[in-house]
N, C-alpha and C. Protein backbone atom coordinates (compact mmCIF):
# COMPACT_ATOMS: atom_id res chain seq x y z
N UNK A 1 -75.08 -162.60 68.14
CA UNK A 1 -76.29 -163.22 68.68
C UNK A 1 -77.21 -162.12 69.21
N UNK A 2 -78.42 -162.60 69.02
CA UNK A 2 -79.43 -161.34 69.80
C UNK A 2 -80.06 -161.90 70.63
N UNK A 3 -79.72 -161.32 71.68
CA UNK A 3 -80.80 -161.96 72.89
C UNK A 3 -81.96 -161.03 73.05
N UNK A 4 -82.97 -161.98 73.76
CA UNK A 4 -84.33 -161.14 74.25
C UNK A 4 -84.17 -160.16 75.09
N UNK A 5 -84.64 -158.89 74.67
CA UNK A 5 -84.96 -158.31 75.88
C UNK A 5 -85.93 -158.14 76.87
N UNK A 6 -85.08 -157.94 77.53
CA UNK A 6 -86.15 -157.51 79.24
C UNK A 6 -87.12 -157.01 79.47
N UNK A 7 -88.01 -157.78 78.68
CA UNK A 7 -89.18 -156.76 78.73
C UNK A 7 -90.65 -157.32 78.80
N UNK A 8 -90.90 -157.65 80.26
CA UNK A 8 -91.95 -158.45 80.73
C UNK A 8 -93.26 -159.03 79.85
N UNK A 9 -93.80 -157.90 79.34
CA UNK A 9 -94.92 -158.53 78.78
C UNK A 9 -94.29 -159.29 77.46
N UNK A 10 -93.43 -159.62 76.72
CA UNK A 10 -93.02 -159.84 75.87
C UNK A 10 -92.78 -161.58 76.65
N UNK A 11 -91.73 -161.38 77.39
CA UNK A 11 -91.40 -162.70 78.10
C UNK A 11 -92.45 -163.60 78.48
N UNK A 12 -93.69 -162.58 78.63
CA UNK A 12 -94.72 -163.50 79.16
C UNK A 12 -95.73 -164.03 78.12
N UNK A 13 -95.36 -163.62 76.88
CA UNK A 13 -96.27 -163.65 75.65
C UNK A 13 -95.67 -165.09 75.39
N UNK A 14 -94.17 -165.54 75.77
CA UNK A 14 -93.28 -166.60 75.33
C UNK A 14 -93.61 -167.40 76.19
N UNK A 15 -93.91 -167.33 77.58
CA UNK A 15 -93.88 -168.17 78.74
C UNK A 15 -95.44 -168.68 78.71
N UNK A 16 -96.21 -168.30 78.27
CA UNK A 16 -98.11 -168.92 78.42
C UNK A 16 -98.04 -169.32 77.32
N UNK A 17 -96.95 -169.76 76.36
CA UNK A 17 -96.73 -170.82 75.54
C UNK A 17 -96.71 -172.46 75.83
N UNK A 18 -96.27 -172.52 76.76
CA UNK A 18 -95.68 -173.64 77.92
C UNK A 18 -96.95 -174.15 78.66
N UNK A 19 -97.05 -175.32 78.73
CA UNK A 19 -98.36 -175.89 79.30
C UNK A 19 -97.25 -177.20 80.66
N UNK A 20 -98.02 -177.64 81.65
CA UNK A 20 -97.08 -178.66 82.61
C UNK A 20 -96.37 -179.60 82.00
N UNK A 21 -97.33 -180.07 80.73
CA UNK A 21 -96.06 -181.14 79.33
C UNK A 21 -94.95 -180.56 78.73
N UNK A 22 -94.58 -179.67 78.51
CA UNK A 22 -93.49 -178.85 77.85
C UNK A 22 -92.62 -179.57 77.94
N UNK A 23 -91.89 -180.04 76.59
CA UNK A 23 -90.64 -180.79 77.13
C UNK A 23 -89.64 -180.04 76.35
N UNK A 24 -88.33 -179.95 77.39
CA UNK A 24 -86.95 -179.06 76.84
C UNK A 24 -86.18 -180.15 75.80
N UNK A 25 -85.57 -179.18 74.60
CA UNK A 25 -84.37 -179.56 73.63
C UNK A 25 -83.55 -180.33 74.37
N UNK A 26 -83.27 -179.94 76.00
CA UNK A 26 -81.80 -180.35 76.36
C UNK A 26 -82.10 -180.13 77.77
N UNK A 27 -81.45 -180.66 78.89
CA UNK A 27 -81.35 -180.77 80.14
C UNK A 27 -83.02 -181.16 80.92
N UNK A 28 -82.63 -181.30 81.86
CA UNK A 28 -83.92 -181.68 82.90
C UNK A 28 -84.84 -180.96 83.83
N UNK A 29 -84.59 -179.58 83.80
CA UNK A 29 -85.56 -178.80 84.21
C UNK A 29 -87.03 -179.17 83.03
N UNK A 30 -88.55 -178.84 83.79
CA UNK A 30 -89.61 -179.19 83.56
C UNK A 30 -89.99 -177.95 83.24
N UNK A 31 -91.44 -177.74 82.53
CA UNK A 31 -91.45 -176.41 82.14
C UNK A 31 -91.81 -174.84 83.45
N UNK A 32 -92.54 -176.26 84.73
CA UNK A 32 -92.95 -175.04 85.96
C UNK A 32 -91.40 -174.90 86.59
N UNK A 33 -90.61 -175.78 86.54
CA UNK A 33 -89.40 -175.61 87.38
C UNK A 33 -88.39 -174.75 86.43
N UNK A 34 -88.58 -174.55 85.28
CA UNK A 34 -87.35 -173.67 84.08
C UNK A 34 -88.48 -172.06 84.76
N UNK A 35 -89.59 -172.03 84.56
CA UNK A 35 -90.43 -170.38 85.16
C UNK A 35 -89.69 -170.70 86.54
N UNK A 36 -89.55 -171.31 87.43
CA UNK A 36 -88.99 -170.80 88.76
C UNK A 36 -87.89 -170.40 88.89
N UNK A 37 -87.11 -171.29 88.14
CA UNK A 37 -85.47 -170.74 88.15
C UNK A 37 -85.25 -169.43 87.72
N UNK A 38 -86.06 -168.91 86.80
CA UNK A 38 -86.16 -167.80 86.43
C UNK A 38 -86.62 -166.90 86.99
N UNK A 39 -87.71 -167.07 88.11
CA UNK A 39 -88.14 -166.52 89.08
C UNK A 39 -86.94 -166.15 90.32
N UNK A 40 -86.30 -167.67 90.59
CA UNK A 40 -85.37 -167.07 91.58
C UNK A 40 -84.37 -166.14 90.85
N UNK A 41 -83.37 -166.28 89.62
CA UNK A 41 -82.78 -165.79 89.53
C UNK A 41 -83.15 -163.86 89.56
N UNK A 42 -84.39 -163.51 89.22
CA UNK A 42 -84.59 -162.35 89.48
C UNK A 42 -84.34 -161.94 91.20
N UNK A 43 -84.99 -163.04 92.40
CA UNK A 43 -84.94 -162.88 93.49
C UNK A 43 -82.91 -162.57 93.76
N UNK A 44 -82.36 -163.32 93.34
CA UNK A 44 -80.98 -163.22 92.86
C UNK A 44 -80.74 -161.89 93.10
N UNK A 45 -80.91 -161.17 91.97
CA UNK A 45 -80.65 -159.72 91.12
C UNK A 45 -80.99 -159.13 92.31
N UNK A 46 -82.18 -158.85 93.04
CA UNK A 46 -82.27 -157.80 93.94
C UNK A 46 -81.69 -158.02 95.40
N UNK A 47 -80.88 -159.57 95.56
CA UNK A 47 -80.38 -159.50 96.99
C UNK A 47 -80.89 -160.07 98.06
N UNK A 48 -81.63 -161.36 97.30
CA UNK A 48 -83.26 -161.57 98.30
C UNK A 48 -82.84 -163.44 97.70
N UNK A 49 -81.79 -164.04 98.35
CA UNK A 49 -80.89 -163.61 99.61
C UNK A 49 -79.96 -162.95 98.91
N UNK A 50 -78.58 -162.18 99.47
CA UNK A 50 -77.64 -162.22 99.00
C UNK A 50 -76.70 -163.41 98.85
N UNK A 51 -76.16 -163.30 97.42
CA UNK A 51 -75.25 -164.74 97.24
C UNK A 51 -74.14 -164.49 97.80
N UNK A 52 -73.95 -165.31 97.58
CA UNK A 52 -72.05 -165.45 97.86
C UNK A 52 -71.48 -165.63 96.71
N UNK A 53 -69.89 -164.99 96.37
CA UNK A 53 -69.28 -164.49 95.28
C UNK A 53 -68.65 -165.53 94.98
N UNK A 54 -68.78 -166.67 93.96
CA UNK A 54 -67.70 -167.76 94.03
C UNK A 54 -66.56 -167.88 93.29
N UNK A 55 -66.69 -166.59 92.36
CA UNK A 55 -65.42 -166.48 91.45
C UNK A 55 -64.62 -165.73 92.55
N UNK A 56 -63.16 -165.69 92.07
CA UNK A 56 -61.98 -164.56 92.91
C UNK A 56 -62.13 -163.55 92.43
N UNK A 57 -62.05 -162.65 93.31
CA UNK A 57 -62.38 -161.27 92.46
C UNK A 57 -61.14 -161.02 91.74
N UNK A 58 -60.30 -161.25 91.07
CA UNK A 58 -58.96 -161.12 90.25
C UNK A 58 -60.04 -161.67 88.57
N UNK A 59 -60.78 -162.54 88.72
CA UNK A 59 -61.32 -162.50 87.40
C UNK A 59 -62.69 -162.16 87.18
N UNK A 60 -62.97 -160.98 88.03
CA UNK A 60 -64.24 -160.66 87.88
C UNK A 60 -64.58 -159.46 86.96
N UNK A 61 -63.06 -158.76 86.26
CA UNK A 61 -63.32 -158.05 85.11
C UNK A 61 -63.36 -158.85 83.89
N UNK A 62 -62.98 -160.37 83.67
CA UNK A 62 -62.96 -160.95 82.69
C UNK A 62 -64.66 -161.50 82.89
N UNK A 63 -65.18 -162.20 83.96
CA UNK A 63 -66.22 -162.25 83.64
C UNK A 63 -67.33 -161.25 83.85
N UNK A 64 -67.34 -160.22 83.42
CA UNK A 64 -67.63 -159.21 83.13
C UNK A 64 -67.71 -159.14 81.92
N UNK A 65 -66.37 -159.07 80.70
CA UNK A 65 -66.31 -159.01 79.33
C UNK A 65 -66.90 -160.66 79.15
N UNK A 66 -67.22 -161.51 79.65
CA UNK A 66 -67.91 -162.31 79.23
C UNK A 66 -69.65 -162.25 79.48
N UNK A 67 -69.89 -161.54 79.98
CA UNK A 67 -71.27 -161.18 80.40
C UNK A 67 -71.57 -160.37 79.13
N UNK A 68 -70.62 -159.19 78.88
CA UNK A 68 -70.86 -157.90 77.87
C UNK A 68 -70.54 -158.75 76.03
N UNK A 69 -70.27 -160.07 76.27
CA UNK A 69 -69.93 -160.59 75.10
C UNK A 69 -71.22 -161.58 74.31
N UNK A 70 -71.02 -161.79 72.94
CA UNK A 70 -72.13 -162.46 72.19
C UNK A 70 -72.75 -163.79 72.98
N UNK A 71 -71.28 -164.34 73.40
CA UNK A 71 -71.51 -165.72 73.83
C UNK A 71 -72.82 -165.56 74.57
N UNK A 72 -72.92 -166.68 73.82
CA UNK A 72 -74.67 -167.63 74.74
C UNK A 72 -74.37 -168.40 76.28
N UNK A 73 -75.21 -168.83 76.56
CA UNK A 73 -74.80 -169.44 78.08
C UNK A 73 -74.58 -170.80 77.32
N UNK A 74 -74.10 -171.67 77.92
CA UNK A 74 -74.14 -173.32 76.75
C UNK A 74 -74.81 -174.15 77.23
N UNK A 75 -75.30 -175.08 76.40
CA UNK A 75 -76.65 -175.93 76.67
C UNK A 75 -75.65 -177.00 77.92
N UNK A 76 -77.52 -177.60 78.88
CA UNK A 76 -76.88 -177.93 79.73
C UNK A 76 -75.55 -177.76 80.89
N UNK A 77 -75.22 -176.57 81.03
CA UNK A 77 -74.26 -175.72 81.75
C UNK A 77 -74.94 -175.96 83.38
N UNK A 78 -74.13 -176.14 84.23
CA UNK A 78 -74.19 -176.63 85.26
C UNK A 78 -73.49 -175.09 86.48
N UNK A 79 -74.41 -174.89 87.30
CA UNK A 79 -74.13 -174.28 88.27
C UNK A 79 -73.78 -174.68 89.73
N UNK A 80 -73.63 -174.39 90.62
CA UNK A 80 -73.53 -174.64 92.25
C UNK A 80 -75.01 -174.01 92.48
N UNK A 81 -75.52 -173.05 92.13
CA UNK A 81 -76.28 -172.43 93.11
C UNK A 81 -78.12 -172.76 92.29
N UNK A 82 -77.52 -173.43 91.42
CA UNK A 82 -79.06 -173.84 90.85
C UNK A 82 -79.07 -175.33 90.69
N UNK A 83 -80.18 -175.95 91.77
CA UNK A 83 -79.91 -177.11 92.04
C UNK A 83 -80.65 -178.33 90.89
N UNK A 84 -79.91 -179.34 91.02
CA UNK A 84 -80.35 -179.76 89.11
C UNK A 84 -81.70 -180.49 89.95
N UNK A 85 -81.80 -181.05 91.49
CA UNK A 85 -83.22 -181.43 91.40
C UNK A 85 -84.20 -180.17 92.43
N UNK A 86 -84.89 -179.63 91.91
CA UNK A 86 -85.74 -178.59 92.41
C UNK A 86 -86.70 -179.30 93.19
N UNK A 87 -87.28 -178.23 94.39
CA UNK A 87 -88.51 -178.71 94.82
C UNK A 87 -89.49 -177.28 94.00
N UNK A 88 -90.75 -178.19 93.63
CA UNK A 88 -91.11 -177.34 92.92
C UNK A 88 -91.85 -176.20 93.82
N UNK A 89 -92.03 -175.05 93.41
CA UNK A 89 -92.80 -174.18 95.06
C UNK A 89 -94.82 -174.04 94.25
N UNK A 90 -95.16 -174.32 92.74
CA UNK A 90 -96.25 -173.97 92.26
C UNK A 90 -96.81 -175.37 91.94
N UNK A 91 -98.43 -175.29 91.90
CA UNK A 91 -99.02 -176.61 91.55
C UNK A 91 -98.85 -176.41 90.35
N UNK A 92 -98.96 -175.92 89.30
CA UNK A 92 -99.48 -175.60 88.20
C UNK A 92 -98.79 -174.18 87.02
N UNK A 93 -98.66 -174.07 86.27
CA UNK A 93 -98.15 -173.91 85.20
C UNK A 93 -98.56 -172.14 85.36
N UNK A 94 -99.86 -171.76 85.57
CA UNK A 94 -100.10 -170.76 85.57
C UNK A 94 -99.88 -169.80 87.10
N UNK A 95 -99.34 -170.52 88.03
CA UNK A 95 -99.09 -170.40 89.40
C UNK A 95 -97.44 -169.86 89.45
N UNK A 96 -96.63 -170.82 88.38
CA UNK A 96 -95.42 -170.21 88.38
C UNK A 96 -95.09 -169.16 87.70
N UNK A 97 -96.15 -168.99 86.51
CA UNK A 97 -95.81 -167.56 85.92
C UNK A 97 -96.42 -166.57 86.50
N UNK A 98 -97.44 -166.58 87.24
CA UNK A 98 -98.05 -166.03 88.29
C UNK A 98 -96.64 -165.06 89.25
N UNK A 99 -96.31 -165.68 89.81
CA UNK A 99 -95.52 -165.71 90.68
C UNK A 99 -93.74 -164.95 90.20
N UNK A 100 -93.29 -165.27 88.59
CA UNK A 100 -92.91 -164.84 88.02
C UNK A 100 -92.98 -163.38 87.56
N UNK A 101 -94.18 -163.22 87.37
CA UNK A 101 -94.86 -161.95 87.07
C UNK A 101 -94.61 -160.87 88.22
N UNK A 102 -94.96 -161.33 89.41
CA UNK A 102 -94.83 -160.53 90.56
C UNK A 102 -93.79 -160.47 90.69
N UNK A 103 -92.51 -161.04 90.71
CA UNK A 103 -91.23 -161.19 91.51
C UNK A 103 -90.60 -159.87 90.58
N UNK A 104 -90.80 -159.88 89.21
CA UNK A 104 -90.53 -159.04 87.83
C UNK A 104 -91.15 -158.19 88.50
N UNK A 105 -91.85 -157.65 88.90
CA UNK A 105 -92.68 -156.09 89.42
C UNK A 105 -91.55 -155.71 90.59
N UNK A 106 -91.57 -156.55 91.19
CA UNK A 106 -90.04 -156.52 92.61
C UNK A 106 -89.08 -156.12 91.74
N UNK A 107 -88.50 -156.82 91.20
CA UNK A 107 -87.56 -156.45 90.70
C UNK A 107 -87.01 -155.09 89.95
N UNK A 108 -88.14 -154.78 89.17
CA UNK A 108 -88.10 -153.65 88.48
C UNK A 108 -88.78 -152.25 89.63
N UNK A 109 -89.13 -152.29 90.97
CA UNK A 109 -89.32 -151.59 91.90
C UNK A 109 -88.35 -151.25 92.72
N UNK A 110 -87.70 -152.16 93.06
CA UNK A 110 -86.22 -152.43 94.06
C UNK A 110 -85.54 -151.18 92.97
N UNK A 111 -84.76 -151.74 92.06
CA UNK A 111 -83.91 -150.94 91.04
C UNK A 111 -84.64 -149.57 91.39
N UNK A 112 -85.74 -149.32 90.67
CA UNK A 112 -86.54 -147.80 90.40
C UNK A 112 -85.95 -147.20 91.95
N UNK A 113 -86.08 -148.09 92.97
CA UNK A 113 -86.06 -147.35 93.94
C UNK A 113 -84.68 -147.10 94.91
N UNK A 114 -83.51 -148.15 94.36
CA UNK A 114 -82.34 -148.47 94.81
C UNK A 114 -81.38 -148.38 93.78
N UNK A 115 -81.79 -147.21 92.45
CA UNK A 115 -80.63 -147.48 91.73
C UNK A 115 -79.19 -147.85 91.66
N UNK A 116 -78.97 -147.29 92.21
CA UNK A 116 -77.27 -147.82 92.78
C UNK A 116 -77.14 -149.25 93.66
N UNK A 117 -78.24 -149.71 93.52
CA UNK A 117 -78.53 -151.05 93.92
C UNK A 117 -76.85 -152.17 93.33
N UNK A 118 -76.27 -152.19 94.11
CA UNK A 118 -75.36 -153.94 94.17
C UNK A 118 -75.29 -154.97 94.31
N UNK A 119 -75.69 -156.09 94.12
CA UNK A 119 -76.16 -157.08 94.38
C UNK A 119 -74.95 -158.44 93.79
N UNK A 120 -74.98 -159.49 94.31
CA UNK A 120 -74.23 -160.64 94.00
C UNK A 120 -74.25 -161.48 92.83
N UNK A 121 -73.45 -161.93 92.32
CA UNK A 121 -73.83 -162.60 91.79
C UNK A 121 -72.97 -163.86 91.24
N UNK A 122 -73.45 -165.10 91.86
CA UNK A 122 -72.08 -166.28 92.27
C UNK A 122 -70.95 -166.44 90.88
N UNK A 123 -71.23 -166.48 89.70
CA UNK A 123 -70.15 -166.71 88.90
C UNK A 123 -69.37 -165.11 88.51
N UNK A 124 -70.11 -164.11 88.59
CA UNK A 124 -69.81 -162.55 87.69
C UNK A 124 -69.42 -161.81 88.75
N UNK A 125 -69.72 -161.50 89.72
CA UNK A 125 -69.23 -160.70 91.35
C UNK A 125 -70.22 -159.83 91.01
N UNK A 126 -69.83 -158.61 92.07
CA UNK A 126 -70.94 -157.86 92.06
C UNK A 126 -72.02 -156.94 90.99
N UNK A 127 -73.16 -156.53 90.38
CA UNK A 127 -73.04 -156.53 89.40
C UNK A 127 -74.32 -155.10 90.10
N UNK A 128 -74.71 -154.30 89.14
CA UNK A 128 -75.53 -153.08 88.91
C UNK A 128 -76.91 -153.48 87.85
N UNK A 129 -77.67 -152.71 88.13
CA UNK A 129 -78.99 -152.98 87.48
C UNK A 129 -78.89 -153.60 85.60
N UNK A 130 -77.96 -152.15 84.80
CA UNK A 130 -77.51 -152.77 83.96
C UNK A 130 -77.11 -154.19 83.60
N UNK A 131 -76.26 -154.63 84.38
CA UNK A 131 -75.53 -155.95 84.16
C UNK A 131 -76.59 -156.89 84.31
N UNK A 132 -77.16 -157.19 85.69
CA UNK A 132 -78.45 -157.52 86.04
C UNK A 132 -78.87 -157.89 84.63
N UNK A 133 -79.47 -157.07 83.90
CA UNK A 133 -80.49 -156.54 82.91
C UNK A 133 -80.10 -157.66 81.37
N UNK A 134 -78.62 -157.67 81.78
CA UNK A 134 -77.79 -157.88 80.11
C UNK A 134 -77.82 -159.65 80.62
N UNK A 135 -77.52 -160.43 81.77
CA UNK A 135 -77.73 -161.64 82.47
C UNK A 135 -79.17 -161.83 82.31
N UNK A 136 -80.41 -161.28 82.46
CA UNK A 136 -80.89 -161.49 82.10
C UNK A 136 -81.82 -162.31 81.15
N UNK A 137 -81.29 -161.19 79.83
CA UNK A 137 -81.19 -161.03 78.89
C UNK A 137 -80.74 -162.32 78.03
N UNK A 138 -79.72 -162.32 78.56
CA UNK A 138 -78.69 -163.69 78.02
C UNK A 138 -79.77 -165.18 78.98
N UNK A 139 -80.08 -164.69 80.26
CA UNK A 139 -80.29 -165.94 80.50
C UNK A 139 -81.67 -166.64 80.19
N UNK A 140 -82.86 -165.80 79.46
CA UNK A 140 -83.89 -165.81 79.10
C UNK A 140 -83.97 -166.33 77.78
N UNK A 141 -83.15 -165.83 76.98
CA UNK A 141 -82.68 -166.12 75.49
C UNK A 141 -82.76 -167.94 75.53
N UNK A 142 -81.92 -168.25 76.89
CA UNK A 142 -80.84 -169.87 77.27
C UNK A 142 -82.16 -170.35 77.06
N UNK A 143 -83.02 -169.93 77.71
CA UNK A 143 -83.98 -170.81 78.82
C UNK A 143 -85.42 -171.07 77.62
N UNK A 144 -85.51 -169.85 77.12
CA UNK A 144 -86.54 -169.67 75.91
C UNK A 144 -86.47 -170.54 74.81
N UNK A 145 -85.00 -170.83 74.48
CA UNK A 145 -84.34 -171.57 73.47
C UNK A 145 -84.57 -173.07 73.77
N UNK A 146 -84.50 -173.70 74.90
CA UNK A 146 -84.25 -174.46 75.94
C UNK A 146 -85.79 -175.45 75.55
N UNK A 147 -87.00 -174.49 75.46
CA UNK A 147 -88.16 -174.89 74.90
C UNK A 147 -88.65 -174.33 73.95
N UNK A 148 -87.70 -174.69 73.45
CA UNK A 148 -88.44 -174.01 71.80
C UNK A 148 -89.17 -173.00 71.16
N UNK A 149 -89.46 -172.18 72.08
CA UNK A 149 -90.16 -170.78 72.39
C UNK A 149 -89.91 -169.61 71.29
N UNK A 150 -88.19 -169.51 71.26
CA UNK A 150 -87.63 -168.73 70.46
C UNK A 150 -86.74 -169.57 69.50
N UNK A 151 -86.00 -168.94 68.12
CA UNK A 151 -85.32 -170.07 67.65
C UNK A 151 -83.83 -169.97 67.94
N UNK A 152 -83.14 -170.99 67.40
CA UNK A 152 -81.60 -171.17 68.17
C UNK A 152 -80.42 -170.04 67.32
């Protein structure tokens, strides 16, 4: 599988695709609330808050080789820490990628400036900019796919 990479203006060429009607293949995120989740999960990556680790750390080298592996995330996949009803934080479509945009400048500043940066992350444990990068990666692919943006 090839996932997208990390690479902002690209993501955003996919995301001002999306108008407030956007409707997903699969699950119930909306198209401003799928840009936020994506927004937090970057807030995620740099520690802003720090999560809490919910796997045991005894399988946090396996999910690891599942992070570093082809597998896709699977449709409709259900988390603890991403809540299935959102409050939305943007009026408008161009407010959340807005906002997206900036958090991505954080993000890629924090790292530049904290390489050795560690940060949480509730299903994978602690993870480094790399890993960060490859979650991402994988989770942009989910989400892109999700609305038809990119193909399956």
């Amino acid at each position: 599988m090839v996932f997208i990479q990390p690479e902002l203006n690209n993501v955003l060429n996919h995301l001002r695709k999306l108008n407030e009607n956007s409707m997903p293949m699969w699950g119930s995120l909306t198209s401003i609330g799928m840009i936020e989740h994506l927004t937090d999960s970057l807030n995620m990556a740099i520690g802003n808050p720090m999560e809490k680790i919910e796997v045991p750390e005894k399988y946090w080298d396996k999910m690891i080789s599942v992070l570093n592996s082809e597998a896709r995330f699977p449709k409709n996949f259900k988390v603890s820490f991403a809540p299935e009803n959102r409050i939305i934080r943007n009026k408008d479509i161009n407010g959340s990628i807005m906002e997206f945009e900036k958090t991505w400048a954080v993000y890629e500043d924090v790292f530049s400036k904290t390489p050795k940066l560690i940060s949480n992350h509730p299903n994978y444990g602690p993870l480094n900019k790399i890993q960060w990068d490859r979650i991402l990666s994988k989770h942009l692919t989910h989400h892109l796919t999700q609305f038809d943006l990119i193909s399956d």
